[in-house]
N, C-alpha and C. Protein backbone atom coordinates (compact mmCIF):
# COMPACT_ATOMS: atom_id res chain seq x y z
N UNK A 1 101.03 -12.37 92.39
CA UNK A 1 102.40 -12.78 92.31
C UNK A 1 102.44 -14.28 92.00
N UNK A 2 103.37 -14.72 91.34
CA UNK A 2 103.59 -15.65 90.59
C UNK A 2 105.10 -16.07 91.01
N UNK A 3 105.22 -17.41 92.01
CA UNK A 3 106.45 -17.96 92.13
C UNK A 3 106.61 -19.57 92.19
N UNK A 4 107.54 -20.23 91.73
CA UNK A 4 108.25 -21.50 91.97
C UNK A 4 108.51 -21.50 93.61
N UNK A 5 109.05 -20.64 94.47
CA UNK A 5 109.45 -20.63 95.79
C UNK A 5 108.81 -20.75 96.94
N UNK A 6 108.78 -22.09 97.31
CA UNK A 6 107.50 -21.93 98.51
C UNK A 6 108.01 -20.88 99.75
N UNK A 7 109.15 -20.82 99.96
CA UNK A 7 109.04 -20.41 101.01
C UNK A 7 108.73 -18.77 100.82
N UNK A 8 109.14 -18.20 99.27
CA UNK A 8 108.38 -16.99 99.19
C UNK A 8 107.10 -16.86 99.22
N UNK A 9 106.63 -17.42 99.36
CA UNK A 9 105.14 -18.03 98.24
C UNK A 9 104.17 -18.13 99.86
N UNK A 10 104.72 -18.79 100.98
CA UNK A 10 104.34 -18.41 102.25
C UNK A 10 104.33 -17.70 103.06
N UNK A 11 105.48 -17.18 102.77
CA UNK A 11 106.15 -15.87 104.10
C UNK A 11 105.07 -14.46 103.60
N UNK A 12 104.84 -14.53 101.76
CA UNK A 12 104.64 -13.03 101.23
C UNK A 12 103.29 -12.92 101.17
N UNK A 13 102.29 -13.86 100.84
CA UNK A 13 101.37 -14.38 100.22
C UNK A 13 100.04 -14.18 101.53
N UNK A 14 98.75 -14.03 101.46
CA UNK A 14 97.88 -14.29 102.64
C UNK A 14 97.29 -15.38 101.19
N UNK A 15 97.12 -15.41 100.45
CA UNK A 15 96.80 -16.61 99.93
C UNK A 15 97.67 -17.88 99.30
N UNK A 16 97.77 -18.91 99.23
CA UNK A 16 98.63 -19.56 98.65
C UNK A 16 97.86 -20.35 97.24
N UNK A 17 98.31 -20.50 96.18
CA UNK A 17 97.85 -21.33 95.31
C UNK A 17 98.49 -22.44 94.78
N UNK A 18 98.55 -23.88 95.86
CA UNK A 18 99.49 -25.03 95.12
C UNK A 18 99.02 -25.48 94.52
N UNK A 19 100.57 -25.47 93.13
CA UNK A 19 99.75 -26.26 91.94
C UNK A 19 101.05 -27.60 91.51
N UNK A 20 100.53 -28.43 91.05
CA UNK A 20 100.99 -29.48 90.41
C UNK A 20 100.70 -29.98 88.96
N UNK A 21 101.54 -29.24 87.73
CA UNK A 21 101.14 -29.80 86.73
C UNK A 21 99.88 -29.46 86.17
N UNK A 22 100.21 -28.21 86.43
CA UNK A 22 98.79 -27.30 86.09
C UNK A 22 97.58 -27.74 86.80
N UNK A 23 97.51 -28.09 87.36
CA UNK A 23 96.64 -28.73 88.27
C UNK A 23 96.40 -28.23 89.69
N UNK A 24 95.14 -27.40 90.48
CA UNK A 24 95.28 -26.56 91.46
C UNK A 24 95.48 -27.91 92.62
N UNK A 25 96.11 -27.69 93.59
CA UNK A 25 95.75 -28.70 94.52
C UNK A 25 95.16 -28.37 95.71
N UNK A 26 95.50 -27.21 95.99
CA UNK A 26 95.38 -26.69 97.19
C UNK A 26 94.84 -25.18 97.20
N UNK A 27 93.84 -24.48 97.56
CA UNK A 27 93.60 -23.00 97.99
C UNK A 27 93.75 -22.69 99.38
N UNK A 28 94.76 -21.69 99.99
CA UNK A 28 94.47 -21.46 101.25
C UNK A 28 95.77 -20.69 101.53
N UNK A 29 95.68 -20.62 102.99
CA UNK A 29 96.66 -19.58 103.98
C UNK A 29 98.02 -20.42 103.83
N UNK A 30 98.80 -19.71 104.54
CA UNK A 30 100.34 -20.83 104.49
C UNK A 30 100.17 -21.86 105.76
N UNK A 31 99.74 -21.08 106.50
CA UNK A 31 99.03 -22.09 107.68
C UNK A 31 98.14 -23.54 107.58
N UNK A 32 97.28 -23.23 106.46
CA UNK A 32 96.37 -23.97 106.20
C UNK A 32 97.19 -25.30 105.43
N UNK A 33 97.68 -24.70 104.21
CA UNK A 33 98.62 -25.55 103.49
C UNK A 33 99.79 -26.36 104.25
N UNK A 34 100.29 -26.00 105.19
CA UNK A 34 101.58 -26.61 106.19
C UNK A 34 100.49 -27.21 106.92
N UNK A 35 99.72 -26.82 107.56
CA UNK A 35 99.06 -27.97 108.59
C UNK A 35 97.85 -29.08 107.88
N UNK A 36 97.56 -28.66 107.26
CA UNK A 36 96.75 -29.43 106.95
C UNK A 36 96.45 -29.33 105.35
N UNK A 37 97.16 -30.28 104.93
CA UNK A 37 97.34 -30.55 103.45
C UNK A 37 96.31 -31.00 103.02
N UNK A 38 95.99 -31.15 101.63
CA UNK A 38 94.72 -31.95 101.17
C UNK A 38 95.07 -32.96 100.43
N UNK A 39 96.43 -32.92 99.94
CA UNK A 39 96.86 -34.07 98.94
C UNK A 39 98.53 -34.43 99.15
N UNK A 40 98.80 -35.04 98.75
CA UNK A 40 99.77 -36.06 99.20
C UNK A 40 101.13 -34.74 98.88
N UNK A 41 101.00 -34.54 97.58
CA UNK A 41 101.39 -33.49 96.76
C UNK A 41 101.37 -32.27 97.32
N UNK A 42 101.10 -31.44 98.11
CA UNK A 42 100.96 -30.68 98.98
C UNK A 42 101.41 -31.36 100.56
N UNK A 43 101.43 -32.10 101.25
CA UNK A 43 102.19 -32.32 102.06
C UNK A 43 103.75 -32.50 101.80
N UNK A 44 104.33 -33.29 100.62
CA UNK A 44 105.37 -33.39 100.69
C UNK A 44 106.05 -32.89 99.99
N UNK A 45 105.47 -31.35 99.49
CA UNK A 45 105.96 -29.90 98.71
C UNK A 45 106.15 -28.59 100.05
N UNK A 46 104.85 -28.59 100.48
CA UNK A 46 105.16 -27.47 101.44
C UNK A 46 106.05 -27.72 102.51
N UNK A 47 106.57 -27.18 102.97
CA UNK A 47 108.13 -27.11 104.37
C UNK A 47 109.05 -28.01 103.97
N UNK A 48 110.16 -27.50 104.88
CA UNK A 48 111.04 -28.11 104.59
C UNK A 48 112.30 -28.43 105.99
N UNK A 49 111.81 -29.58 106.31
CA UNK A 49 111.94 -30.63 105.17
C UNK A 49 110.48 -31.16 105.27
N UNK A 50 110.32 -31.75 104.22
CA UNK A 50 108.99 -32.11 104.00
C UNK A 50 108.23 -32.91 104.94
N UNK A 51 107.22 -33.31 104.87
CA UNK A 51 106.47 -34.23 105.68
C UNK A 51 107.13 -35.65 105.18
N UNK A 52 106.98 -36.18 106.57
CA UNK A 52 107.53 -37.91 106.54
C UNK A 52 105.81 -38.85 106.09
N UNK A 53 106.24 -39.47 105.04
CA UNK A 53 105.09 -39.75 104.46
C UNK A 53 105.29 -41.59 104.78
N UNK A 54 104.48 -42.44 105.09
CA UNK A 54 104.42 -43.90 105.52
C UNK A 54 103.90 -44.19 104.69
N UNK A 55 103.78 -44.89 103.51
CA UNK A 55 102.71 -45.76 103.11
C UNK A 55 102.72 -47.36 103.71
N UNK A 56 101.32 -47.78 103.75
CA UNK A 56 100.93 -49.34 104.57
C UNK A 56 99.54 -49.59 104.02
N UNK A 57 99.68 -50.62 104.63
CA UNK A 57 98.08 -51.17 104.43
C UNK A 57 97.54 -51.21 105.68
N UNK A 58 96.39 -50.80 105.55
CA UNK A 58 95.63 -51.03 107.10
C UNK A 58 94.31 -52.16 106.90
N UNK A 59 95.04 -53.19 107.89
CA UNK A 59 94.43 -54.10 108.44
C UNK A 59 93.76 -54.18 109.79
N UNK A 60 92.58 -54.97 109.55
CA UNK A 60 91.63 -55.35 111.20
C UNK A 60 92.02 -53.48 112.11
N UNK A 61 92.25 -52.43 111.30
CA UNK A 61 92.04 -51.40 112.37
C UNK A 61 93.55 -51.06 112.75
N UNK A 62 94.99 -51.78 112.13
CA UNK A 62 95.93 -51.56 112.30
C UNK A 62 97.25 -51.49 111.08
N UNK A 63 98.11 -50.69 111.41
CA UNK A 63 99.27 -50.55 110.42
C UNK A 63 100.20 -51.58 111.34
N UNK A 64 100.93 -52.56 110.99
CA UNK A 64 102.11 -53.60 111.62
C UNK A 64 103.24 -53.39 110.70
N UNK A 65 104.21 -53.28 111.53
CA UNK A 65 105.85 -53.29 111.15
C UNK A 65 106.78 -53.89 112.23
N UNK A 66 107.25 -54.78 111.96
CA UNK A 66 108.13 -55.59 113.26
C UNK A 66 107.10 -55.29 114.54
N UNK A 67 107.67 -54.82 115.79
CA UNK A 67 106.75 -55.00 116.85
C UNK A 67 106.09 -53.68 117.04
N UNK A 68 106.01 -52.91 116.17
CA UNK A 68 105.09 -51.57 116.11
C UNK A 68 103.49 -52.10 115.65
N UNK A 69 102.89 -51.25 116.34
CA UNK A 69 101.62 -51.24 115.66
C UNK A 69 101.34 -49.82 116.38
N UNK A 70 100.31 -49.20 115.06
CA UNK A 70 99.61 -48.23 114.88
C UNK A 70 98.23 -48.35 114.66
N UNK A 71 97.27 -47.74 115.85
CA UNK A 71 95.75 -48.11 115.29
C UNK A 71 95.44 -46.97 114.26
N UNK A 72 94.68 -47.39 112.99
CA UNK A 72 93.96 -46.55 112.35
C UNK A 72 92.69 -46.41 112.40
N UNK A 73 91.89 -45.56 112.58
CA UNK A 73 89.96 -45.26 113.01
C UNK A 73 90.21 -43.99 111.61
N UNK A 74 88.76 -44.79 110.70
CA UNK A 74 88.53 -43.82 109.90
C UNK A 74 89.10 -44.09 108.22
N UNK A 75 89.65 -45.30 108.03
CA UNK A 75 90.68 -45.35 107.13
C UNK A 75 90.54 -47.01 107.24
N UNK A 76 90.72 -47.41 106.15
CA UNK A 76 91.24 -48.87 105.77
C UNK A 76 92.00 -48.91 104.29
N UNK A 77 92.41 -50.24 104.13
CA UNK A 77 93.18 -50.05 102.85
C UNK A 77 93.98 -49.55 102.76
N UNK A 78 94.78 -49.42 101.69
CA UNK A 78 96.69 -48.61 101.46
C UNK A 78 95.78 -47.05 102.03
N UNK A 79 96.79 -46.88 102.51
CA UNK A 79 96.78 -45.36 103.25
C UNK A 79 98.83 -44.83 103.27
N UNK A 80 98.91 -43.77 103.13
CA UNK A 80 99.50 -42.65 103.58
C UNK A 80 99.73 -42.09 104.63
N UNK A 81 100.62 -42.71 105.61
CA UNK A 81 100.32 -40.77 106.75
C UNK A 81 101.41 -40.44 106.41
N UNK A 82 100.82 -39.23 107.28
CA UNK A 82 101.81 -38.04 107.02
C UNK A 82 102.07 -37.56 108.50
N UNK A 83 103.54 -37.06 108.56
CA UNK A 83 103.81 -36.79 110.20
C UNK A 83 104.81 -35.34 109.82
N UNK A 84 104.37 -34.55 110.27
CA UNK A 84 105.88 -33.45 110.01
C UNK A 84 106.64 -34.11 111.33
N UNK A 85 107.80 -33.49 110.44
CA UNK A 85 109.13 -33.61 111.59
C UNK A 85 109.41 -33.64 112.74
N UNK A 86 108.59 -31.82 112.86
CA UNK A 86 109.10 -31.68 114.41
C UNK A 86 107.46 -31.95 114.98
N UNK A 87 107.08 -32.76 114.83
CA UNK A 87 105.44 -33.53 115.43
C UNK A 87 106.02 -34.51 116.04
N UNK A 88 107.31 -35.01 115.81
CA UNK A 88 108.08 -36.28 116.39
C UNK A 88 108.67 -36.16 117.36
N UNK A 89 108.63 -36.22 118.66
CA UNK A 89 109.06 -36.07 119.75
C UNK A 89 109.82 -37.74 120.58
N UNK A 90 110.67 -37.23 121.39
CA UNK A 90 111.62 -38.11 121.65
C UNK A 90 111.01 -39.10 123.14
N UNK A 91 110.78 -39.93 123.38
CA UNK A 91 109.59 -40.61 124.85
C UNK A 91 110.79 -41.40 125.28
N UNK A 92 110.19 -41.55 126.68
CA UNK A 92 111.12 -43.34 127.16
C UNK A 92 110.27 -44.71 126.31
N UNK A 93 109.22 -44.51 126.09
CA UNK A 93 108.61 -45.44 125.40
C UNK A 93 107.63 -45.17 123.95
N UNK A 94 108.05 -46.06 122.97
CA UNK A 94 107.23 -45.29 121.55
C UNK A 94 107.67 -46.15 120.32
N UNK A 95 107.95 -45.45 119.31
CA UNK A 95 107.92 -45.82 117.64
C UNK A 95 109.23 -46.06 117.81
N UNK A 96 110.33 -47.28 118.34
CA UNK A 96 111.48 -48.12 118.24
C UNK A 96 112.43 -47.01 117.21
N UNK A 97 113.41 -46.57 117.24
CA UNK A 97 114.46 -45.32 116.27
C UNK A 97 115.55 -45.96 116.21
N UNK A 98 116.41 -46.07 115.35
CA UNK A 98 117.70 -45.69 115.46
C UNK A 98 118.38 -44.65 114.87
N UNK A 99 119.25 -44.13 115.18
CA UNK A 99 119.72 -42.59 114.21
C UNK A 99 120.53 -43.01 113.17
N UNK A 100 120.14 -42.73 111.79
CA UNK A 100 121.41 -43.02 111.00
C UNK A 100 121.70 -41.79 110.19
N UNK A 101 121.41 -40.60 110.43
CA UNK A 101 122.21 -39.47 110.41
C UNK A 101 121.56 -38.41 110.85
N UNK A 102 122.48 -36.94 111.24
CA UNK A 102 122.19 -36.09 112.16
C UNK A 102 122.65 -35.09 111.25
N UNK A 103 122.35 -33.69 110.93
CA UNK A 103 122.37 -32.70 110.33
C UNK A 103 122.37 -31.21 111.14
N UNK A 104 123.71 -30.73 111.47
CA UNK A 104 123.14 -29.62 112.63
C UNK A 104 123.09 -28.42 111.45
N UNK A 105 121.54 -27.77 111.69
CA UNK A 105 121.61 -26.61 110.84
C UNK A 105 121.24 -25.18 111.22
N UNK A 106 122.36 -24.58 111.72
CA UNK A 106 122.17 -23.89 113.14
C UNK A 106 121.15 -24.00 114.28
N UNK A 107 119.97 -23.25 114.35
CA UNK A 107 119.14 -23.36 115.43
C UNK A 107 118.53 -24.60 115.39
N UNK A 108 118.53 -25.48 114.34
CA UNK A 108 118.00 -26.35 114.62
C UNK A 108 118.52 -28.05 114.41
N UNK A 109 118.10 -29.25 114.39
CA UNK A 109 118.74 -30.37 113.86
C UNK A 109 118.19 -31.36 113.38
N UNK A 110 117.82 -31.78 112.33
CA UNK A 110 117.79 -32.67 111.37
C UNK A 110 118.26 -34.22 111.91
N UNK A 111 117.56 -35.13 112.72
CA UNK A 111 118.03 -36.22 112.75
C UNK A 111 117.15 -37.48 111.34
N UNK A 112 117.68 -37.78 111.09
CA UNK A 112 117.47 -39.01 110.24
C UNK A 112 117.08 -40.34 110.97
N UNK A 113 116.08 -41.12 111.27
CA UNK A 113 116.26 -42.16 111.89
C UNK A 113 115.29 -43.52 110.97
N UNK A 114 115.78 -44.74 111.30
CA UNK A 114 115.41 -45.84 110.85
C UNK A 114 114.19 -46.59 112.11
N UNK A 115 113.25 -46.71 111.20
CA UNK A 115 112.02 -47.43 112.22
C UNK A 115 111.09 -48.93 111.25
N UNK A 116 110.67 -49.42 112.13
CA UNK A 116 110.22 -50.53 111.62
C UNK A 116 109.39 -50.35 110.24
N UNK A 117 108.54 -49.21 110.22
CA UNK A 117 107.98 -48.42 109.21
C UNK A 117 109.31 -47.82 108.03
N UNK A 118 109.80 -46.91 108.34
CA UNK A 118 110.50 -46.59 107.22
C UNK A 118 111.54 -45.40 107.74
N UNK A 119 112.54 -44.81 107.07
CA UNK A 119 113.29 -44.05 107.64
C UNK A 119 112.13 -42.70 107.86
N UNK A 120 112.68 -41.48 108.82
CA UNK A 120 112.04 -40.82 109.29
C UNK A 120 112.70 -39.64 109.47
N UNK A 121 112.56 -38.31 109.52
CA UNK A 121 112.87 -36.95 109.60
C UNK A 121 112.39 -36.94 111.24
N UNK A 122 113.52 -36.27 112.12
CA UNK A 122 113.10 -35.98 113.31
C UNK A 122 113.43 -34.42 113.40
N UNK A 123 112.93 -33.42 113.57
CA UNK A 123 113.39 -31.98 113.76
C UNK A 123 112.97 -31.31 115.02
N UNK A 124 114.40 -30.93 115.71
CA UNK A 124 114.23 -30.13 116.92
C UNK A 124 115.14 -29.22 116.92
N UNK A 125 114.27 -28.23 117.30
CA UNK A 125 114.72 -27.04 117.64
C UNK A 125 115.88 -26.52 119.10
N UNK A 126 116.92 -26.98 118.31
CA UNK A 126 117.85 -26.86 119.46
C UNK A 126 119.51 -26.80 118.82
N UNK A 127 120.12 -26.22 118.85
CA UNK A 127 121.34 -25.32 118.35
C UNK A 127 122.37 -27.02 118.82
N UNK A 128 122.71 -28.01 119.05
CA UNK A 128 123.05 -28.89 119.37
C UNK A 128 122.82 -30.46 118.93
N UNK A 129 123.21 -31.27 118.49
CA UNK A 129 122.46 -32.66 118.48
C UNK A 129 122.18 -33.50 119.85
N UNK A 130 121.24 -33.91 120.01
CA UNK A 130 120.95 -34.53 121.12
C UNK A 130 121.14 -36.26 120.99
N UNK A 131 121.38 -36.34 119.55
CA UNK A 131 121.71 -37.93 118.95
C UNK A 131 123.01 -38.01 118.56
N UNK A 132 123.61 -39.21 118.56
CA UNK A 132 124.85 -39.84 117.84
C UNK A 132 124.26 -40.92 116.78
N UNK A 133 124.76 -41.26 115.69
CA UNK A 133 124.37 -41.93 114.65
C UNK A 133 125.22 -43.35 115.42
N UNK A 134 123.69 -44.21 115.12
CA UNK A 134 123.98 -45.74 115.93
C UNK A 134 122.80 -45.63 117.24
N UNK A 135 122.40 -44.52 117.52
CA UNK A 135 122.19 -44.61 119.06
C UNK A 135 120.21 -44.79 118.86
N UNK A 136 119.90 -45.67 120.03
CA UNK A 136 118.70 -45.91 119.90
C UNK A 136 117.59 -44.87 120.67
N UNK A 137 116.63 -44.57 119.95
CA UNK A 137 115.87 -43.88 120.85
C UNK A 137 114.22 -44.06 120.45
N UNK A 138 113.32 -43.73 121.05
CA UNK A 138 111.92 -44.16 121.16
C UNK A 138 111.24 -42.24 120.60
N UNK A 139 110.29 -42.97 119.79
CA UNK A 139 109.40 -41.73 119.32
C UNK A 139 108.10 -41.83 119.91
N UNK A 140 107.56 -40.49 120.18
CA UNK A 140 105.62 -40.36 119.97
C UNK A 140 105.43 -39.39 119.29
N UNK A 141 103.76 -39.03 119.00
CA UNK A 141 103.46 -37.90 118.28
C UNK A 141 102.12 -38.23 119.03
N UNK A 142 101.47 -36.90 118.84
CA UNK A 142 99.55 -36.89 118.95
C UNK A 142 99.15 -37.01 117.45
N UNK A 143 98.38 -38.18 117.94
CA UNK A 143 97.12 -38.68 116.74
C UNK A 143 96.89 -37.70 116.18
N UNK A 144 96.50 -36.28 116.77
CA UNK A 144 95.64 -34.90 116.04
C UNK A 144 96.40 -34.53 114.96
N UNK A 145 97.87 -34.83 115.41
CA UNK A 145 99.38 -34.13 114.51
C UNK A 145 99.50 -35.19 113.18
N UNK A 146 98.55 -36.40 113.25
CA UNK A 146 98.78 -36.97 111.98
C UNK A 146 97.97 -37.00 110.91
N UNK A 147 98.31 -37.19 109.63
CA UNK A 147 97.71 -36.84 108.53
C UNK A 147 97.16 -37.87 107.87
N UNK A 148 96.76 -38.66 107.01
CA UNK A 148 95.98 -40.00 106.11
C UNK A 148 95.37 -39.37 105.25
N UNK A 149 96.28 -39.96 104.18
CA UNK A 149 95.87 -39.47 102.78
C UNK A 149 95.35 -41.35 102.02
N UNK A 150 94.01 -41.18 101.58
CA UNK A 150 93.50 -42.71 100.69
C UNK A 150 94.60 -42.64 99.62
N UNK A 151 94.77 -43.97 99.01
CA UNK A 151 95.52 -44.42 98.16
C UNK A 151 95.23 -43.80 96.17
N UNK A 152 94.19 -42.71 96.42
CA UNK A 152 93.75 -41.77 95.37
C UNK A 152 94.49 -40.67 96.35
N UNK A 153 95.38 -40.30 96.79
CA UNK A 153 96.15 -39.54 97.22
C UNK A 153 95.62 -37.92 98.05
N UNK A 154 94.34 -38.26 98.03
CA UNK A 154 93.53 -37.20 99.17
C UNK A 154 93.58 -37.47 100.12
N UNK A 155 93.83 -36.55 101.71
CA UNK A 155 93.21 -36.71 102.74
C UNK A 155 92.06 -37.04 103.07
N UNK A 156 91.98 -38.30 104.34
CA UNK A 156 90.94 -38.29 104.68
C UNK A 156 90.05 -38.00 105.97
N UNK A 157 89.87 -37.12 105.81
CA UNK A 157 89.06 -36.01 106.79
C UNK A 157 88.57 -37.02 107.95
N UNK A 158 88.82 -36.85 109.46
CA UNK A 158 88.31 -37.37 110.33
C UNK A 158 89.52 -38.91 110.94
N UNK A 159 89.96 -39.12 109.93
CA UNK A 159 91.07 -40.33 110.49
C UNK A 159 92.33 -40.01 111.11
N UNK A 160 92.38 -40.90 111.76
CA UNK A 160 93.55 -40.76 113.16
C UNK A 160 94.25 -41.75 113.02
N UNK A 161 95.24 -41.73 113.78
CA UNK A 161 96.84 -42.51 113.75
C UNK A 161 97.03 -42.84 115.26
N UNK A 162 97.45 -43.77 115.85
CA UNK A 162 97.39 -43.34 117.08
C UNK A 162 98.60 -44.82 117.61
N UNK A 163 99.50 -44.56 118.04
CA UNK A 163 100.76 -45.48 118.21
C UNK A 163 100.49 -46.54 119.59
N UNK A 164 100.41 -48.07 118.94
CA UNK A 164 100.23 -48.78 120.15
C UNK A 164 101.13 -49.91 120.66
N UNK A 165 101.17 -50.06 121.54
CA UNK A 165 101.84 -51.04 122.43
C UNK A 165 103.46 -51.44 121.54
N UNK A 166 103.98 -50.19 121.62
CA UNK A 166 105.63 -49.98 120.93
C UNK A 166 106.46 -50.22 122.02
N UNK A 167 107.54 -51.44 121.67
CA UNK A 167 108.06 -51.31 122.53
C UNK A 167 109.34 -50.32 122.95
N UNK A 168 110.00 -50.14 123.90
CA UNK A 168 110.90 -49.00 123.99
C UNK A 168 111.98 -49.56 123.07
N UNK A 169 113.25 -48.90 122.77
CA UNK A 169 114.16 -48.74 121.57
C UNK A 169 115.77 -49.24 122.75
């Protein structure tokens, strides 16, 4: 079978074949492809909404944005991460947020938020918004849940993300 539709293309499929421009990018399960992408192009094609993609430079072992820092192990130079949505969870202390828009789409909600890094996709599963646009709130994620793609737009196998000394929002 032969489709444009990812989400047919996952639900129907035990194999998936992403391509870009005639170009294979990806072989694998839908599982495989959603969690663990191999190219930049494949993270921010499969789900929806797509993966929140950062680009930075990593310095002395760190990504800096206002008073965020992120350690990187495994990675130097322009890098990529990649965070899905709902990998973003809401802390008393973390990645500084503000909401600047909220999307209720039935079971679930779509917040939009602004961070020292760059705007951001927050998705939770909950029939309600738990944000008002304006309102401040603090993010985390697990290192395991993040992605680093090199600036040749591949993942790089073994590197971690890991959020430090953020102050609360």
């Amino acid at each position: 079978m032969s489709t444009h539709d990812q989400l047919e293309a996952t639900t129907m499929a035990d194999c998936v074949i992403c391509m870009n421009a005639s170009r294979v990018e990806q072989v694998g399960t839908a599982e495989d492809l959603y969690l663990h992408p191999q190219t930049l192009f494949v993270a921010g094609f499969i789900g929806s909404p797509p993966t929140n993609l950062i680009e930075a430079e990593v310095k002395d072992g760190f990504l800096n944005a206002g008073g965020t820092r992120l350690e990187v192990s495994g990675a130097t130079g322009t890098v990529t991460v990649g965070l899905r949505p709902e990998m973003l969870h809401p802390t008393e202390k973390g990645l500084a947020a503000i909401v600047s828009q909220v999307e209720q789409m039935g079971r679930e909600v779509l917040t939009t938020v602004d961070t020292d890094f760059d705007a951001l996709w927050l998705l939770e599963a909950v029939a309600r918004p738990n944000w008002k646009v304006g309102e401040h709130l603090s993010l985390r994620f697990d290192p395991a849940d993040s992605i680093l793609f090199g600036s040749n737009g591949e993942r790089i196998d073994g590197a971690t993300v890991k959020l430090m000394g953020a102050a609360s929002a």
